[in-house]
Protein backbone atom coordinates (compact mmCIF):
# COMPACT_ATOMS: atom_id res chain seq x y z
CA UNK A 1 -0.35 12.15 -5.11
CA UNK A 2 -3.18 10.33 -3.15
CA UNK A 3 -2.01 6.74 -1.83
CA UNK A 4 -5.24 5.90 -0.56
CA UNK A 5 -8.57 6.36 -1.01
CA UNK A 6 -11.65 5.83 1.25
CA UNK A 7 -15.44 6.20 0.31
CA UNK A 8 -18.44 5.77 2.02
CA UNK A 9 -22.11 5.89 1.49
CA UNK A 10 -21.86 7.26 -2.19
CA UNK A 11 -24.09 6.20 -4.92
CA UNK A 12 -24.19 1.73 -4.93
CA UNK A 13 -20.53 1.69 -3.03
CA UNK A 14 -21.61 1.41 1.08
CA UNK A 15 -17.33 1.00 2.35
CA UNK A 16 -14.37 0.61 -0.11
CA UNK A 17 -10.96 1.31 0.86
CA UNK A 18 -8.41 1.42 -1.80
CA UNK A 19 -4.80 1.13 -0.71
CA UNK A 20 -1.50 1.23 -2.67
CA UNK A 21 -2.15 3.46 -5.39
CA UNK A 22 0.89 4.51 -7.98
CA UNK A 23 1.40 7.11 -9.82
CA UNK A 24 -0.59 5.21 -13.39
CA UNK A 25 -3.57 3.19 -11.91
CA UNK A 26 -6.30 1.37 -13.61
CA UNK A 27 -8.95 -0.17 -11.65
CA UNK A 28 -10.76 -3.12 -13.35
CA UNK A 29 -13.75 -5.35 -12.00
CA UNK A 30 -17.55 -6.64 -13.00
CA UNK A 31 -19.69 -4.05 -14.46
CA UNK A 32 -21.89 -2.09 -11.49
CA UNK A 33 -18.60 -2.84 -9.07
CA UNK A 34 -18.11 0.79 -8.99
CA UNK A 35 -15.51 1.55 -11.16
CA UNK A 36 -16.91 4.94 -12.21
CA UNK A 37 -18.11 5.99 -8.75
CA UNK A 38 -14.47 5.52 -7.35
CA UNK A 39 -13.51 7.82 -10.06
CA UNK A 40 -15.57 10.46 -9.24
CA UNK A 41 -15.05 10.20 -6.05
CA UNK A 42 -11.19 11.14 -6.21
CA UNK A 43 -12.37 13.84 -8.58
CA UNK A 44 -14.43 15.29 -6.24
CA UNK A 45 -11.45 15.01 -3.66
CA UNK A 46 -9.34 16.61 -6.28
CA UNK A 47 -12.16 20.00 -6.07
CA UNK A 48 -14.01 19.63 -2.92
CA UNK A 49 -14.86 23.43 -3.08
CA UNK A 50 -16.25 23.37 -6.77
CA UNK A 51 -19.52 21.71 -6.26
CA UNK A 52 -20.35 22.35 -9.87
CA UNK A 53 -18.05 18.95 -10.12
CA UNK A 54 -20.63 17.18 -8.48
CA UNK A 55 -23.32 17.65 -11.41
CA UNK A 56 -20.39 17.44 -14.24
CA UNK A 57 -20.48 13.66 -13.37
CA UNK A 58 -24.46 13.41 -13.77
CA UNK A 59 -24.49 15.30 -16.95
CA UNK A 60 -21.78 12.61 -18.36
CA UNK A 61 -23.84 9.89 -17.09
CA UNK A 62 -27.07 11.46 -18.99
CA UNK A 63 -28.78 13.54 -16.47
CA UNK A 64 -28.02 16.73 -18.65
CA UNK A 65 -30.69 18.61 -16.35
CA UNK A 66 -30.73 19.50 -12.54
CA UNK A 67 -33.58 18.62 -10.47
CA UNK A 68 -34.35 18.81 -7.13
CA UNK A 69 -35.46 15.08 -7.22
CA UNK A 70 -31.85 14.40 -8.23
CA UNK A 71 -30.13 15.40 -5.53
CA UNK A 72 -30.93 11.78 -3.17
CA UNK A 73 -29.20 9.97 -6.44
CA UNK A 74 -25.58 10.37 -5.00
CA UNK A 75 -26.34 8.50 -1.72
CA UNK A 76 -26.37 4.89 -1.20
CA UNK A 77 -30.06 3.37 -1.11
CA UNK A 78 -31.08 7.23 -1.84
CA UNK A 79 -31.17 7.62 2.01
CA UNK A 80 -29.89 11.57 2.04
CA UNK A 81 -29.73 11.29 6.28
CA UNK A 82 -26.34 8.85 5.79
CA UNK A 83 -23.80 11.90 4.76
CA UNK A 84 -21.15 10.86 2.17
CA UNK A 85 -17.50 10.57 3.15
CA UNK A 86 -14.35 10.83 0.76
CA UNK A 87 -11.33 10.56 2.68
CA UNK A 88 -7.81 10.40 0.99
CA UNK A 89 -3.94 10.11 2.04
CA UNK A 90 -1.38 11.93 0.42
CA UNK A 91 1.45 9.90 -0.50
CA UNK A 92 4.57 12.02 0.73
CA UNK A 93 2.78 13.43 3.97
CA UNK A 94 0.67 10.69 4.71
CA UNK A 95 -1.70 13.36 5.98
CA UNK A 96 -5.36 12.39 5.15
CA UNK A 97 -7.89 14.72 3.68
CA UNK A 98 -11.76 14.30 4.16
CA UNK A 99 -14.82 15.74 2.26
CA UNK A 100 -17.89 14.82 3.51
CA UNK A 101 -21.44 15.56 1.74
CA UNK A 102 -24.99 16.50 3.10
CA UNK A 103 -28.34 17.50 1.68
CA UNK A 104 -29.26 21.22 1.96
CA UNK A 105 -32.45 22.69 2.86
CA UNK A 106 -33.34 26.51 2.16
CA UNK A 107 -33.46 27.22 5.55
CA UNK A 108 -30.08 26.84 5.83
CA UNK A 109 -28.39 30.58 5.09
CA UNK A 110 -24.32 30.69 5.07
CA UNK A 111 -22.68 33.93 5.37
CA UNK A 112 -21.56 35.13 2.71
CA UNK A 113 -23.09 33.54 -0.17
CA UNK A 114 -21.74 34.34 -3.97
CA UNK A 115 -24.11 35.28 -6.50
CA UNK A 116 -25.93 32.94 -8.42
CA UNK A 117 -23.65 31.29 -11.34
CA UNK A 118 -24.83 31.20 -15.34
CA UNK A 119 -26.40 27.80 -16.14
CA UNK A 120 -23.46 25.75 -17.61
CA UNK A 121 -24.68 25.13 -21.43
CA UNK A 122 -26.93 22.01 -21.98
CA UNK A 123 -28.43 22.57 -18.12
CA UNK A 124 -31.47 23.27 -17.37
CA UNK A 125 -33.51 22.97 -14.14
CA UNK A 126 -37.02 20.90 -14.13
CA UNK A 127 -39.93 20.56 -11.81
CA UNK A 128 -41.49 22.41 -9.01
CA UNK A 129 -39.69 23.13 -5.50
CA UNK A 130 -41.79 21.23 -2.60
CA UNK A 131 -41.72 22.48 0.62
CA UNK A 132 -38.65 20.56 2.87
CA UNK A 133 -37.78 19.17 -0.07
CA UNK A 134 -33.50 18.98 -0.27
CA UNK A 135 -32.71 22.34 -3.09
CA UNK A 136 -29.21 21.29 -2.88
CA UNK A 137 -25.83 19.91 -2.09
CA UNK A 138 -23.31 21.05 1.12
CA UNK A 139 -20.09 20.11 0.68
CA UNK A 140 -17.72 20.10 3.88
CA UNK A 141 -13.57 19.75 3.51
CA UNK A 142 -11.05 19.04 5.57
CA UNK A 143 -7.42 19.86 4.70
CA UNK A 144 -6.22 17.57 7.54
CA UNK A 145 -8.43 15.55 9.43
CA UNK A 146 -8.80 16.40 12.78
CA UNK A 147 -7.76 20.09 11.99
CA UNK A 148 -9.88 22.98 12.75
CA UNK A 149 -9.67 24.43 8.93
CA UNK A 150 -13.11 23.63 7.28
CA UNK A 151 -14.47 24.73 4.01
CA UNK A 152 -18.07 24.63 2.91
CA UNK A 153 -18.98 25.00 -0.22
CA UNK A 154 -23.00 24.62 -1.67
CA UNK A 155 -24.44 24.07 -4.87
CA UNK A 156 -28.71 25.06 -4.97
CA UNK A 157 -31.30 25.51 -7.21
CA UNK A 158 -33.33 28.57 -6.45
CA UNK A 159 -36.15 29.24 -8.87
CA UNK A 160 -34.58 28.34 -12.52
CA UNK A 161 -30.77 28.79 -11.41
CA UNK A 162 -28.01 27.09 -10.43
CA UNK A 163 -26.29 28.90 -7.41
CA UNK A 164 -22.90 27.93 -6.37
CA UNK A 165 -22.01 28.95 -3.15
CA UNK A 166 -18.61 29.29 -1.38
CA UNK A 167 -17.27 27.26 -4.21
CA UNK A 168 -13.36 27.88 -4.97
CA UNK A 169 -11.07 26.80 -8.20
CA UNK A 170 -8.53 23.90 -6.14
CA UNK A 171 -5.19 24.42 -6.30
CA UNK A 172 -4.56 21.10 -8.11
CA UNK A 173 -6.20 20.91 -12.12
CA UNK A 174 -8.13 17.93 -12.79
CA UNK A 175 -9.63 16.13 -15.71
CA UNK A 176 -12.46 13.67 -16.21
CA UNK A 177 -12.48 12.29 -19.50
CA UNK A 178 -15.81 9.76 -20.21
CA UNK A 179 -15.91 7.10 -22.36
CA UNK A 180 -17.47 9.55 -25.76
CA UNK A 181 -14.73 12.00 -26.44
CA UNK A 182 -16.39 15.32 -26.12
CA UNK A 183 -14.82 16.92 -29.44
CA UNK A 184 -16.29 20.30 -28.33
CA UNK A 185 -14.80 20.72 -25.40
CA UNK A 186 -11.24 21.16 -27.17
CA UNK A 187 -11.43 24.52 -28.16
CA UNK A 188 -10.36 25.64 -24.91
CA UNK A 189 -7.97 23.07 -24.12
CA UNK A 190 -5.93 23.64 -27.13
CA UNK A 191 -5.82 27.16 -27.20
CA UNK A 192 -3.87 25.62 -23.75
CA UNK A 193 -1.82 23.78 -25.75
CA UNK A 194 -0.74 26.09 -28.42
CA UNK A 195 0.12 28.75 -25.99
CA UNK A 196 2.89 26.79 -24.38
CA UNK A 197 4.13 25.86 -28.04
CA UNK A 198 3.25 22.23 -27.50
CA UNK A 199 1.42 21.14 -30.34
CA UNK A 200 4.45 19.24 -31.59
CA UNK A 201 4.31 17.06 -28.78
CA UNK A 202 0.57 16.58 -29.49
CA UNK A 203 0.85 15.76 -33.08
CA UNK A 204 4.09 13.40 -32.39
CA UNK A 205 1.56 11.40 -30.15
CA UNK A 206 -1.16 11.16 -32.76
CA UNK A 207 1.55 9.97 -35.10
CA UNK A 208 1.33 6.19 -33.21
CA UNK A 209 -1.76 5.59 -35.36
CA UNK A 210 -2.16 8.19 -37.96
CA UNK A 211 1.65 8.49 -39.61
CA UNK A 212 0.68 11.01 -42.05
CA UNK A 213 -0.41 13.59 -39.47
CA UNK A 214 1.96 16.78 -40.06
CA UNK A 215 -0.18 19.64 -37.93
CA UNK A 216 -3.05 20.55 -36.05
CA UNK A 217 -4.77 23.84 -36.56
CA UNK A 218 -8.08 25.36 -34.71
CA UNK A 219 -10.00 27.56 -37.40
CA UNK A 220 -13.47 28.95 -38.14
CA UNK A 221 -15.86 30.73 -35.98
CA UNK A 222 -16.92 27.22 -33.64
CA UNK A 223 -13.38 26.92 -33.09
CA UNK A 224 -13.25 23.36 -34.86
CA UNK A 225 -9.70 21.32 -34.79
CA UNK A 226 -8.39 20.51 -37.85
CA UNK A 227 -5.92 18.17 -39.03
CA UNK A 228 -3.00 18.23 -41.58
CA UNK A 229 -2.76 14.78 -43.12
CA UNK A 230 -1.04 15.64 -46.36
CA UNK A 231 -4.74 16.04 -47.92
CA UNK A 232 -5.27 19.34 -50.14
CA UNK A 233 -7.49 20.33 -47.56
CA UNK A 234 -7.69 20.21 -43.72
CA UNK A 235 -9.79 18.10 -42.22
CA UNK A 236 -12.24 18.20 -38.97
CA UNK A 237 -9.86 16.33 -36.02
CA UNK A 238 -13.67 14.72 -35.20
CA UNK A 239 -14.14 13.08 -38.63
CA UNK A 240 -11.11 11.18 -38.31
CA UNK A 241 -12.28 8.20 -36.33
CA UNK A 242 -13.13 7.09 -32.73
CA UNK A 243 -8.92 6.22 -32.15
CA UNK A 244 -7.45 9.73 -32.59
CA UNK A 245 -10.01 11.37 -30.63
CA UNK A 246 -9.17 9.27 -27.99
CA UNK A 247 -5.68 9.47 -28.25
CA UNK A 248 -6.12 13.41 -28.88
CA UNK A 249 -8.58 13.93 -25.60
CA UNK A 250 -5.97 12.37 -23.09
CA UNK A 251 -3.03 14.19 -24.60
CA UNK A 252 -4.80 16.92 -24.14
CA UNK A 253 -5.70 16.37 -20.57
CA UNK A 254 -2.52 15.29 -19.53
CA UNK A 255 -0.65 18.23 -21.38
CA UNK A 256 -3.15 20.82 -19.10
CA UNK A 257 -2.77 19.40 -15.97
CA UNK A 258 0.72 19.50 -15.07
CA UNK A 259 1.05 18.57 -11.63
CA UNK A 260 -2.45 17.35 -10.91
CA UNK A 261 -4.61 14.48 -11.65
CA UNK A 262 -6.21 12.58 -15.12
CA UNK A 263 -9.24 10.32 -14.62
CA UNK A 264 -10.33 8.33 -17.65
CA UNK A 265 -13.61 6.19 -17.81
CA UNK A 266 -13.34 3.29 -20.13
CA UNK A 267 -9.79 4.44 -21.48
CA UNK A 268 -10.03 1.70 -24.33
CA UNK A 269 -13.32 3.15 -25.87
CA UNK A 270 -12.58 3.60 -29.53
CA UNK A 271 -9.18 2.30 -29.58
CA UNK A 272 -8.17 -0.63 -31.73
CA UNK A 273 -6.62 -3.05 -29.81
CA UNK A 274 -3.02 -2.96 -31.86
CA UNK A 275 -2.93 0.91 -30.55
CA UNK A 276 -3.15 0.33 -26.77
CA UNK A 277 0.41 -0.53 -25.95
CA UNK A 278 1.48 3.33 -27.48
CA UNK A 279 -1.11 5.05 -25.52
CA UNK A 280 -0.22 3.31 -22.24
CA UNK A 281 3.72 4.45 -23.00
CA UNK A 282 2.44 7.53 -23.46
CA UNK A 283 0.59 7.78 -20.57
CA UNK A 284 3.56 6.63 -18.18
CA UNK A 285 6.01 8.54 -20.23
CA UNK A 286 3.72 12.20 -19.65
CA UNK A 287 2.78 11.05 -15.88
CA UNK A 288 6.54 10.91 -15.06
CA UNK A 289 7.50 14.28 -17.58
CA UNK A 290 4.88 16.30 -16.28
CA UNK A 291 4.10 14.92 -12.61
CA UNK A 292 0.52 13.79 -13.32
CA UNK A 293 -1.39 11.04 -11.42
CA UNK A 294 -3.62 8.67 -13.66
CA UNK A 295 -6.68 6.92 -12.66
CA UNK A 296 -8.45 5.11 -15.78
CA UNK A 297 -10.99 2.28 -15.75
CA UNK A 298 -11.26 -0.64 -18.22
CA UNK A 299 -13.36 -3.73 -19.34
CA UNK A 300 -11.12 -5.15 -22.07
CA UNK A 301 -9.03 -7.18 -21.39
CA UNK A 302 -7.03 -6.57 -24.67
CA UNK A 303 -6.24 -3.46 -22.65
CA UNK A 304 -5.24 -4.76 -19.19
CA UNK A 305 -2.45 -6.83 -21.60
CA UNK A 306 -1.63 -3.60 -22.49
CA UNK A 307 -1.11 -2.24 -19.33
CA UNK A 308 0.55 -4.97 -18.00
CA UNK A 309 3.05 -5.16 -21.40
CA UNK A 310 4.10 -1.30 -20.20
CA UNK A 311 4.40 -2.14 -17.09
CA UNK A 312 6.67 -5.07 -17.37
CA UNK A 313 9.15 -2.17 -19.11
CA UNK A 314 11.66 -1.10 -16.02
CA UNK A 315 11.16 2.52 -16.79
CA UNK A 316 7.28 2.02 -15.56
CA UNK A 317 7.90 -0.63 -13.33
CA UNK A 318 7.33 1.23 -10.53
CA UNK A 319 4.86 3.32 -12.16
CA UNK A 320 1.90 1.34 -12.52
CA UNK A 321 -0.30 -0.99 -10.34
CA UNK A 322 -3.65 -2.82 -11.65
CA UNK A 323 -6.31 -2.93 -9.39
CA UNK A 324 -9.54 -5.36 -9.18
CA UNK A 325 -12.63 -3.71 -7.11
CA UNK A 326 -14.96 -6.59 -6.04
CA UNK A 327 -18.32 -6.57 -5.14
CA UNK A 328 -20.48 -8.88 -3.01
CA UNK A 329 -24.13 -7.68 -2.31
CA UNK A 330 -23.19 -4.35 -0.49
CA UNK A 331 -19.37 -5.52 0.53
CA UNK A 332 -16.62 -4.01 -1.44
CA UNK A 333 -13.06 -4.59 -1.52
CA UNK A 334 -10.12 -3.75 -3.64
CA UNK A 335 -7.26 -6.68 -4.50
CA UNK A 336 -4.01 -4.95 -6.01
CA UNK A 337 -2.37 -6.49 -9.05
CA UNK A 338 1.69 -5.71 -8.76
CA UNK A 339 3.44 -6.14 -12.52
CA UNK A 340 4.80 -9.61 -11.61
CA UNK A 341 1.40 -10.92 -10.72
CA UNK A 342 -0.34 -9.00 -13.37
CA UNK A 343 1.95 -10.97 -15.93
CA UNK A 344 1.80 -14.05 -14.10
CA UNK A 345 -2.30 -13.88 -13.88
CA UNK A 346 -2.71 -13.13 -17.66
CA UNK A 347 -0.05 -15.98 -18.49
CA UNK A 348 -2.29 -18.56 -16.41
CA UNK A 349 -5.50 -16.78 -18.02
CA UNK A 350 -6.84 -15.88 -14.67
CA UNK A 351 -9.85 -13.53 -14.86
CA UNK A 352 -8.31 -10.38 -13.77
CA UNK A 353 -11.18 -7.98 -15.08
């Protein structure tokens, strides 16, 4: 698990250092603070060989295209000669891991290079290349910092494909969730799921806000999730409301990465306010069974009560930690929110988010 987290230089965020993380962390703060770029940036950490990660995170902000003229987007003030730098500690070895990323020009030739990658499905590439114009990403990881192990990875656009070089599946699974469940995506997730015969667990989750939920079933030839609710029919999962998606999408996540790391942007979205207290308990509950480090983001502060109420439980206790990022101009900082001042903030009606 990462205990700290540094980032420089990556889209608005110029120096932040996070300290203290837990195992369940939710990071709160202003909108444009740069909530959602810290998150990335850990999942980036989390693959720094699989640069396909680093337009996953455009195409859920709404760049569903790759463009040359995209690339300069990632670094602060679009200034591509300031490299970015991700550096985290790991909590047991307190050894401190550092990815660092640079624009790439076609001149530069690795050895080795894999062949060029299908276009991932919605992706397309746009615009003419201009001579020493940036046709890509170079990513650059160290295991340990100061070691002499180094892995470079590229992603390029050459003509109208996407070419991943060096790039490497990380030992550690990963999930990004964004705030609009992405209901087509859970084909291959749950096929996941039922293979390890946990659907049970799944459907006992869903349970918190739909009681009447007895199975869940993928059919038909687009793989579409269905739901037993007692109806003479199954129903589409997708039809049944903005809540259970959301629920379903981080069981789902958490369930398939065993021993790695959930990020989840905006964890409230679609959740009713009376449901937020289960899906916290289940998120500490499956971080502890299954060894899973959780990094969400929030604005509600119907949620951060939430949080807070699970924490104050002495299972989580230790579990959990709340933190505010602050932003001044181009000066960031984090301030960490322990359960007893959590409580003790929301009981004075402090502004926390």
């Amino acid at each position: 698990m990462f205990k700290s987290v540094r980032i420089k230089n990556f889209r608005a965020i110029t120096n932040l250092q996070v300290d203290g993380l837990s195992r369940v962390n939710l990071f709160v703060g202003h909108n444009a603070c740069g909530k959602t770029t810290l998150l990335e940036s850990i999942f980036f950490l989390v693959g720094p060989a699989n640069p396909h990660l680093l337009v996953r995170v455009n195409v859920s902000r709404g760049l569903a295209y790759v463009d040359n003229l995209l690339w300069p987007t990632y670094f602060h003030n679009m200034d591509m000669d300031i490299p970015i730098e991700i550096a985290g500690a790991d909590s047991e070895s307190g050894q401190e891991q550092r990815l660092l990323i640079r624009p790439r020009y076609e001149d530069y030739r690795p050895d080795g290079e894999n062949p060029a990658t299908p276009m991932p499905r919605g992706l397309a590439t746009t615009g003419p290349q201009i001579a020493g114009q940036a046709n890509g990403l170079r990513l650059e990881h160290e295991d340990v910092i100061g070691s002499e192990s180094l892995t470079v990875s590229e992603v390029v656009i050459r003509g109208d494909q996407m070419v991943l070089l060096g790039a490497k599946h990380p030992p550690v699974r990963s999930a990004f969730l964004i705030p609009i469940a992405a209901a087509g995506d859970w084909q291959e997730v749950f096929s996941e799921v039922q293979k390890r015969k946990q659907v049970p667990e799944v459907v006992d989750l869903l349970r918190e806000i739909e009681p009447q939920l007895t199975d869940l079933r993928l059919s038909g030839s687009p793989g579409l999730l269905y739901a037993d609710i007692g109806a003479p029919e199954l129903i589409p999962v997708n039809l049944m409301g903005g809540g259970i998606t959301r629920f379903l999408s981080v069981a789902l996540a958490m369930l398939t990465c065993q021993n790695g790391v959930v990020l989840i942007d905006e964890i409230e979205n679609g959740l009713h306010h009376s449901a937020q207290r289960q899906l916290w308990d289940a998120v500490f509950n499956w971080a502890r069974k299954l060894n899973v480090q959780v990094f969400a983001s929030t604005h509600s502060m119907e949620c951060i009560r939430a949080f807070s109420d699970a924490t104050e439980a002495e299972l989580f206790s230790r579990d959990g930690k709340l933190l505010r990022i602050e932003r001044k101009g181009d000066d960031f900082r984090s301030v960490e929110y322990g359960p007893g001042s959590l409580a003790e903030s929301l009981e004075s009606n402090w502004e926390v988010r």
